[in-house]
C-alpha atoms as a PDB file:
ATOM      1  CA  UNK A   1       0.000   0.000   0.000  1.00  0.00           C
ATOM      2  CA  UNK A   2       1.381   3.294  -0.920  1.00  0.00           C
ATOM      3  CA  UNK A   3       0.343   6.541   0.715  1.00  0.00           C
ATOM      4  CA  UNK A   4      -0.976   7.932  -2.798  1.00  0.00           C
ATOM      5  CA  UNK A   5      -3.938   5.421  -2.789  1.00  0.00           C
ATOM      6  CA  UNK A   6      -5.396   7.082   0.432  1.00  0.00           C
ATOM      7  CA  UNK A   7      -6.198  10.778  -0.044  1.00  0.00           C
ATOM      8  CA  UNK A   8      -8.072  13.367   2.539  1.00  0.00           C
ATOM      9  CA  UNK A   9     -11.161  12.089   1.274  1.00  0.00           C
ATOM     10  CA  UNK A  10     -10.645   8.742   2.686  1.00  0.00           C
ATOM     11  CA  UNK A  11      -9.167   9.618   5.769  1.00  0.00           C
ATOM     12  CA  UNK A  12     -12.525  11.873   6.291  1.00  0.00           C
ATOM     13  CA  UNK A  13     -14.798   9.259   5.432  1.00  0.00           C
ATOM     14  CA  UNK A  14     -12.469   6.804   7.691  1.00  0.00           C
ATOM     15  CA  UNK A  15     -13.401   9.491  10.606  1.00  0.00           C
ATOM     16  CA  UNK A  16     -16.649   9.442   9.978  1.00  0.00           C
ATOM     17  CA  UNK A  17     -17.266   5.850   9.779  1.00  0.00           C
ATOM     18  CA  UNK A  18     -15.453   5.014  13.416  1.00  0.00           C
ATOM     19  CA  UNK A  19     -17.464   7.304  15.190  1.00  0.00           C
ATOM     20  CA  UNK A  20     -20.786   5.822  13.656  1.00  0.00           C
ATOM     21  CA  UNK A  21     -21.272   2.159  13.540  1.00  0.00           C
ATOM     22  CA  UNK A  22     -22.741   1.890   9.869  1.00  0.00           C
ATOM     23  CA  UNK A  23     -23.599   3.809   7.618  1.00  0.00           C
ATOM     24  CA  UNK A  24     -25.279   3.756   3.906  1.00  0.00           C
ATOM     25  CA  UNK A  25     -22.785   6.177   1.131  1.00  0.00           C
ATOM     26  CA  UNK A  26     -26.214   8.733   1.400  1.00  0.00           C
ATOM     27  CA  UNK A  27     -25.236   8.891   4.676  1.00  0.00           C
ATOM     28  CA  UNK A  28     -21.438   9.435   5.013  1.00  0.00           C
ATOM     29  CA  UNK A  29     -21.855  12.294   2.205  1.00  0.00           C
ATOM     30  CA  UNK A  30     -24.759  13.557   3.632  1.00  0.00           C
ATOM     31  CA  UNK A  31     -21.615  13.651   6.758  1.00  0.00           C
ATOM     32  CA  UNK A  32     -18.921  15.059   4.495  1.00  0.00           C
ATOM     33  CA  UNK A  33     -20.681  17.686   3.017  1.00  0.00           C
ATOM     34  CA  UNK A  34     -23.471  19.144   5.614  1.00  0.00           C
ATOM     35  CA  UNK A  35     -24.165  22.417   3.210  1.00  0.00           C
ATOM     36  CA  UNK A  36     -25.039  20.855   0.240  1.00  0.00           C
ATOM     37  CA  UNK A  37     -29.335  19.833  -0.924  1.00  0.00           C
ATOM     38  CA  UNK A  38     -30.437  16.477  -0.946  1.00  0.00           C
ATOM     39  CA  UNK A  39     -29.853  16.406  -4.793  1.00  0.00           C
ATOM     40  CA  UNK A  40     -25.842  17.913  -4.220  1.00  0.00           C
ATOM     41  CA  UNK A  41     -24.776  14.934  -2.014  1.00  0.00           C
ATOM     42  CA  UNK A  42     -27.044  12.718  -4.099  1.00  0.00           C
ATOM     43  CA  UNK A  43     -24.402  13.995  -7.122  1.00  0.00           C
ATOM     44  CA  UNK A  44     -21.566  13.667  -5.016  1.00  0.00           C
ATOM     45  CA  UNK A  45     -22.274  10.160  -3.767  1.00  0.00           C
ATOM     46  CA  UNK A  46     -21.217   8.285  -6.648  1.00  0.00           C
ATOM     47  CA  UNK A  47     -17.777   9.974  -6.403  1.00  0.00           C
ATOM     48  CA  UNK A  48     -17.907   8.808  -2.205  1.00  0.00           C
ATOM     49  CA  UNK A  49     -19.178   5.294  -3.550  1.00  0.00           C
ATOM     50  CA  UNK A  50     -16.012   5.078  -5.484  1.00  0.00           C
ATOM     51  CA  UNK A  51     -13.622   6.084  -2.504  1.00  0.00           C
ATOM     52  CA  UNK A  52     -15.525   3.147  -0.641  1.00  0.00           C
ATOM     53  CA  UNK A  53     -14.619   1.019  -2.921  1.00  0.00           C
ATOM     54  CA  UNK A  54     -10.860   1.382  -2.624  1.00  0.00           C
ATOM     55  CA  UNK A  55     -11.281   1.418   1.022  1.00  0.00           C
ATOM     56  CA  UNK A  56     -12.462  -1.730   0.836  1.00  0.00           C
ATOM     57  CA  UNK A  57     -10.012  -3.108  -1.432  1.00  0.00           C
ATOM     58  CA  UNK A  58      -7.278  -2.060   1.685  1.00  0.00           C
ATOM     59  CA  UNK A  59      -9.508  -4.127   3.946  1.00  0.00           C
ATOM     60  CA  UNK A  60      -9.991  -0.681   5.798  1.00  0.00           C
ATOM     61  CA  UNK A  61     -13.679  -1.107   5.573  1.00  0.00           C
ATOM     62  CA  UNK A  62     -16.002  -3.680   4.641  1.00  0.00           C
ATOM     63  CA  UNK A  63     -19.464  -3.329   2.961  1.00  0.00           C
ATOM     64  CA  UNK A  64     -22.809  -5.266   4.176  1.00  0.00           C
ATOM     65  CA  UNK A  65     -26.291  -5.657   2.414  1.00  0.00           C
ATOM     66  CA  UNK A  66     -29.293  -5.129   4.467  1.00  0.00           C
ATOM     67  CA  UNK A  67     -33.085  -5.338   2.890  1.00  0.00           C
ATOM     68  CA  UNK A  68     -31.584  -4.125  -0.117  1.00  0.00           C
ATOM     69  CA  UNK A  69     -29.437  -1.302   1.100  1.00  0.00           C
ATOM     70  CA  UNK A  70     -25.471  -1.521   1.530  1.00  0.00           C
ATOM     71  CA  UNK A  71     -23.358  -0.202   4.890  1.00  0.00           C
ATOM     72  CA  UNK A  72     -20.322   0.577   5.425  1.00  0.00           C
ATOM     73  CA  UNK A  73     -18.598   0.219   8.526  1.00  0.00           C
ATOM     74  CA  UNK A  74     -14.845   0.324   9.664  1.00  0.00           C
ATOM     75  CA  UNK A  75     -12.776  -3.002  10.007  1.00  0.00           C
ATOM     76  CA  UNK A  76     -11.731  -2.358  14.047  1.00  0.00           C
ATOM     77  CA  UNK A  77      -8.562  -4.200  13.334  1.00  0.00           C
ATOM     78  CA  UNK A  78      -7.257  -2.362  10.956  1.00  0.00           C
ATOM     79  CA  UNK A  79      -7.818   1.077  11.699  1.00  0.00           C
ATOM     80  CA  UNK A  80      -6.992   2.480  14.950  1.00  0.00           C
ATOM     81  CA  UNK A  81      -7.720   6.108  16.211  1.00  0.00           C
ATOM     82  CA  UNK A  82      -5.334   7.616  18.729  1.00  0.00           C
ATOM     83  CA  UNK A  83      -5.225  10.837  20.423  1.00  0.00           C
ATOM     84  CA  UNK A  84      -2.330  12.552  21.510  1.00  0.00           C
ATOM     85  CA  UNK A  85      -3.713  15.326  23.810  1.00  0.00           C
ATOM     86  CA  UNK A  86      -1.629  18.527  24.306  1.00  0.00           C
ATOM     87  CA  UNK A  87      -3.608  21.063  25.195  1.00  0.00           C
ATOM     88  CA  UNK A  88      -2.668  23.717  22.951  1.00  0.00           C
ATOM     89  CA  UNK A  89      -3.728  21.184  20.040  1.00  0.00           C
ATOM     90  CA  UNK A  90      -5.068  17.996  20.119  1.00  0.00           C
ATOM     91  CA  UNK A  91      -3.910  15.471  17.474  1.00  0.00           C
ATOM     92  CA  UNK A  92      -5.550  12.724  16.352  1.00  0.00           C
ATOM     93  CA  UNK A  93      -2.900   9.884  15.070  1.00  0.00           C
ATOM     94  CA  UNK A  94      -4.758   6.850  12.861  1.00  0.00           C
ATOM     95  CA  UNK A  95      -2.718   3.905  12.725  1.00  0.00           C
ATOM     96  CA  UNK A  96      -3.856   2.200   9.159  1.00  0.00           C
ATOM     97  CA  UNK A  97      -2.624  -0.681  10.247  1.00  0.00           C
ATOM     98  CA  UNK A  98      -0.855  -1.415   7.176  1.00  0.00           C
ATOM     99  CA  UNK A  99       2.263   0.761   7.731  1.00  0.00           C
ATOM    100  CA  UNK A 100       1.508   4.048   8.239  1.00  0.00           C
ATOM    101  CA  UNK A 101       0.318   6.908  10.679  1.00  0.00           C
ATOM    102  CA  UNK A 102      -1.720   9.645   9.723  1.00  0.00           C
ATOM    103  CA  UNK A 103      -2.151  13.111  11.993  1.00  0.00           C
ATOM    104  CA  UNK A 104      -4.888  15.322  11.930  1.00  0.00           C
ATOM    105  CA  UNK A 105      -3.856  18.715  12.624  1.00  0.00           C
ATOM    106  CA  UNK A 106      -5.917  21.582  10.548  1.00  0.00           C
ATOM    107  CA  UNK A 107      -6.645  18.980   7.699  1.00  0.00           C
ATOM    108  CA  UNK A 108      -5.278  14.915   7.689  1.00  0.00           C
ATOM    109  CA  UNK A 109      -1.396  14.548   6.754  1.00  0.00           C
ATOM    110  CA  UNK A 110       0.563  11.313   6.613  1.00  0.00           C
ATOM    111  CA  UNK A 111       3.437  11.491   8.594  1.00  0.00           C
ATOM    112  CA  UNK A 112       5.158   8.723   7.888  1.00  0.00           C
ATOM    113  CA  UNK A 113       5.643   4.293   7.562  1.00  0.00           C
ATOM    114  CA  UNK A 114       5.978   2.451   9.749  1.00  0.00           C
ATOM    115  CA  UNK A 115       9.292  -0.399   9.731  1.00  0.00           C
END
């Protein structure tokens, strides 16, 4: 896995799918983008479906059918939220479990692999 196949995108839709349990792709763009109309995020989640995809492809998440409807939820094992909290800025660390960390500071940054 190299860094380039996981981009800010991911790492927000990552975030969004370990604090909620499951969600449908409505739902995590409906998340991602909070200004846009029904029929905006309806637009935009085809491009979100497509990031799911690849997340799933990393094992990062995995995808389940319910009465015809498909969620999304994180694999626990493989994704790991830490925070390191200093009080003049919290950081939030992700360990991907597949070799790398990533830091949130004012937007998501990979900081670097792990041996």
């Amino acid at each position: 896995v190299n860094k380039m196949e996981i981009n800010n995108q991911d790492l927000k839709i990552l975030n969004i799918l370990y604090k909620n349990k499951s969600l449908t792709a409505y739902e995590i763009t409906r998340r991602m983008f909070p200004k846009l109309n029904s029929d905006g995020i309806r637009a935009k989640t085809n491009s979100i479906k497509y990031r799911l995809k690849r997340l799933i492809e990393l094992n990062l998440i995995i995808e389940e059918k319910e009465d015809n409807t498909n969620y999304y939820s994180i694999v626990k094992e493989n994704v790991q939220f830490t925070r390191t909290s200093q009080a003049s800025s919290p950081k939030r660390t992700i360990d991907l479990g597949m070799g790398f960390w990533i830091r949130r500071n004012s937007d998501w940054e990979i900081l670097n692999f792990k041996e």
